[in-house]
Protein backbone atom coordinates (compact mmCIF):
# COMPACT_ATOMS: atom_id res chain seq x y z
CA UNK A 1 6.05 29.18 -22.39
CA UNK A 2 6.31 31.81 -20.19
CA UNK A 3 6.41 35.69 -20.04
CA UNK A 4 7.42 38.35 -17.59
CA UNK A 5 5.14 41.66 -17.68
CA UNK A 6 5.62 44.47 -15.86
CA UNK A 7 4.46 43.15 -12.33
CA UNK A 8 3.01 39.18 -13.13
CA UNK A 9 4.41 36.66 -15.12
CA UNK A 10 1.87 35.04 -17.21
CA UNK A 11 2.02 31.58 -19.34
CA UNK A 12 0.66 30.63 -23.09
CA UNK A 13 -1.29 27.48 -22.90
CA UNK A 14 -2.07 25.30 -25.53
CA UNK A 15 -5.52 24.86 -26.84
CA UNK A 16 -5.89 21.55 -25.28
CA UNK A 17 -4.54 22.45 -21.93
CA UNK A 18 -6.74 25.39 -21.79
CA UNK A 19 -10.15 23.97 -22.85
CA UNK A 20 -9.20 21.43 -20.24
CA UNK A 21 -8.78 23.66 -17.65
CA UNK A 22 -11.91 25.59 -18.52
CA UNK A 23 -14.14 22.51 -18.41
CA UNK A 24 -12.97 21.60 -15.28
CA UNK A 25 -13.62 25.10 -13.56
CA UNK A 26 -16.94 25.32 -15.08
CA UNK A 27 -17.86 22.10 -14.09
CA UNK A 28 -16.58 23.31 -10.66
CA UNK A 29 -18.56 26.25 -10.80
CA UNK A 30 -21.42 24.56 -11.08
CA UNK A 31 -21.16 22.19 -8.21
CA UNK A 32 -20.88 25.57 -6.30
CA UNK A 33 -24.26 27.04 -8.34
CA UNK A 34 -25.51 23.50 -7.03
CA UNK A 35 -24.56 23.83 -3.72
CA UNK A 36 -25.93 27.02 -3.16
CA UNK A 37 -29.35 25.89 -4.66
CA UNK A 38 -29.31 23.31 -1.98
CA UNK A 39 -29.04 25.84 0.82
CA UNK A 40 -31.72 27.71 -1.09
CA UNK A 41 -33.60 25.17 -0.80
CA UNK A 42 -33.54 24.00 2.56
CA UNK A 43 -31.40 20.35 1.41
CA UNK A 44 -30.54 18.22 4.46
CA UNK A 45 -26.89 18.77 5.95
CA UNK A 46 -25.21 15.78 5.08
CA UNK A 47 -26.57 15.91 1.42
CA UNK A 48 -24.63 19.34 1.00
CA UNK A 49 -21.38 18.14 3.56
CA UNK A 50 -21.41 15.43 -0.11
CA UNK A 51 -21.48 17.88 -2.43
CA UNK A 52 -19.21 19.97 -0.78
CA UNK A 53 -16.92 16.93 -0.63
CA UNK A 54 -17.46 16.47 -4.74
CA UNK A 55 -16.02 20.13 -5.07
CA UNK A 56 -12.80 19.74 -2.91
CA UNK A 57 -11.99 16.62 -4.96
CA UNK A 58 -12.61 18.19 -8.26
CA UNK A 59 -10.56 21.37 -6.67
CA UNK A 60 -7.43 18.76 -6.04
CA UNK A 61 -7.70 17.13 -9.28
CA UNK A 62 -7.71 20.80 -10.90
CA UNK A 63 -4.59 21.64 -8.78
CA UNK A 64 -2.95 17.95 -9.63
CA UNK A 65 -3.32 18.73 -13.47
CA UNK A 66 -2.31 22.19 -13.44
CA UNK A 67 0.85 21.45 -11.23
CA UNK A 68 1.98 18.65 -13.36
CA UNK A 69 1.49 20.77 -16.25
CA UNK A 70 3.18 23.52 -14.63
CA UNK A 71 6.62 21.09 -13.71
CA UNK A 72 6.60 19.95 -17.52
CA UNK A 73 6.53 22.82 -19.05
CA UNK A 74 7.53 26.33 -17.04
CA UNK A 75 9.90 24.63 -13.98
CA UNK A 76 11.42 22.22 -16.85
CA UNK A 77 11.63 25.47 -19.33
CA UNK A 78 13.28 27.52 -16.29
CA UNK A 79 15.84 24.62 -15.38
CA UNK A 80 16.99 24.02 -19.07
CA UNK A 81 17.54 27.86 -18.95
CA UNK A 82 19.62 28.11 -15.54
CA UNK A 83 16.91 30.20 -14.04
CA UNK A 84 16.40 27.68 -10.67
CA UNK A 85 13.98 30.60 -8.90
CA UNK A 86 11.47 28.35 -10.39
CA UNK A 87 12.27 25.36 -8.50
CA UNK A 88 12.02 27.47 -5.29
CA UNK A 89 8.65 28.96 -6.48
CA UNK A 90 7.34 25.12 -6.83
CA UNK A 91 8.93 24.22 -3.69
CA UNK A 92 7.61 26.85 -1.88
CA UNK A 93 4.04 26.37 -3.28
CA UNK A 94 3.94 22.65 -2.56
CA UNK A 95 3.15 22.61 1.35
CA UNK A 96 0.23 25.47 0.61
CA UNK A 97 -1.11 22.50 -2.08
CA UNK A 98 -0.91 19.84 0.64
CA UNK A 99 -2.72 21.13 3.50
């Protein structure tokens, strides 16, 4: 699941998870491209305040998939082997996710 090196730990994804999360963040990425086209272009306030509200929701549901994937496989991985810094990691991270 999950390695330690040198400074970073850094996680092995599946293919499926990882396409996943690649589609999403280029999909994200260009909402931003979008967005900044729009202010290129001179696009009426509200229109952009829309978009901009499209990109925070695709942001949470980003953040909702990778946490849930994160709890069932690292945190659940890092319980099973005694190591419980992981649940303070995730509980630590949580409030920063809900603001």
């Amino acid at each position: 699941m999950e390695k330690e090196s040198c400074c970073h730990k850094t996680k092995e994804r599946s293919e499926k998870e990882y396409k996943d999360l690649i589609n999403r963040l280029n999909r994200i990425e260009g909402q931003v491209r979008g967005i900044k086209g729009m202010v290129e272009k001179d696009a009426y306030c509200t229109d952009i305040l829309i978009q901009v509200a499209a990109i925070n929701a695709a942001l949470n549901s980003f953040n909702k998939v990778l946490l849930a994937n994160h709890i069932k496989t690292c945190v659940t991985q890092d319980i099973r082997e005694g190591k419980e810094e992981s649940m303070e990691e995730l509980l630590a991270i949580l409030p920063k996710l809900m603001k």
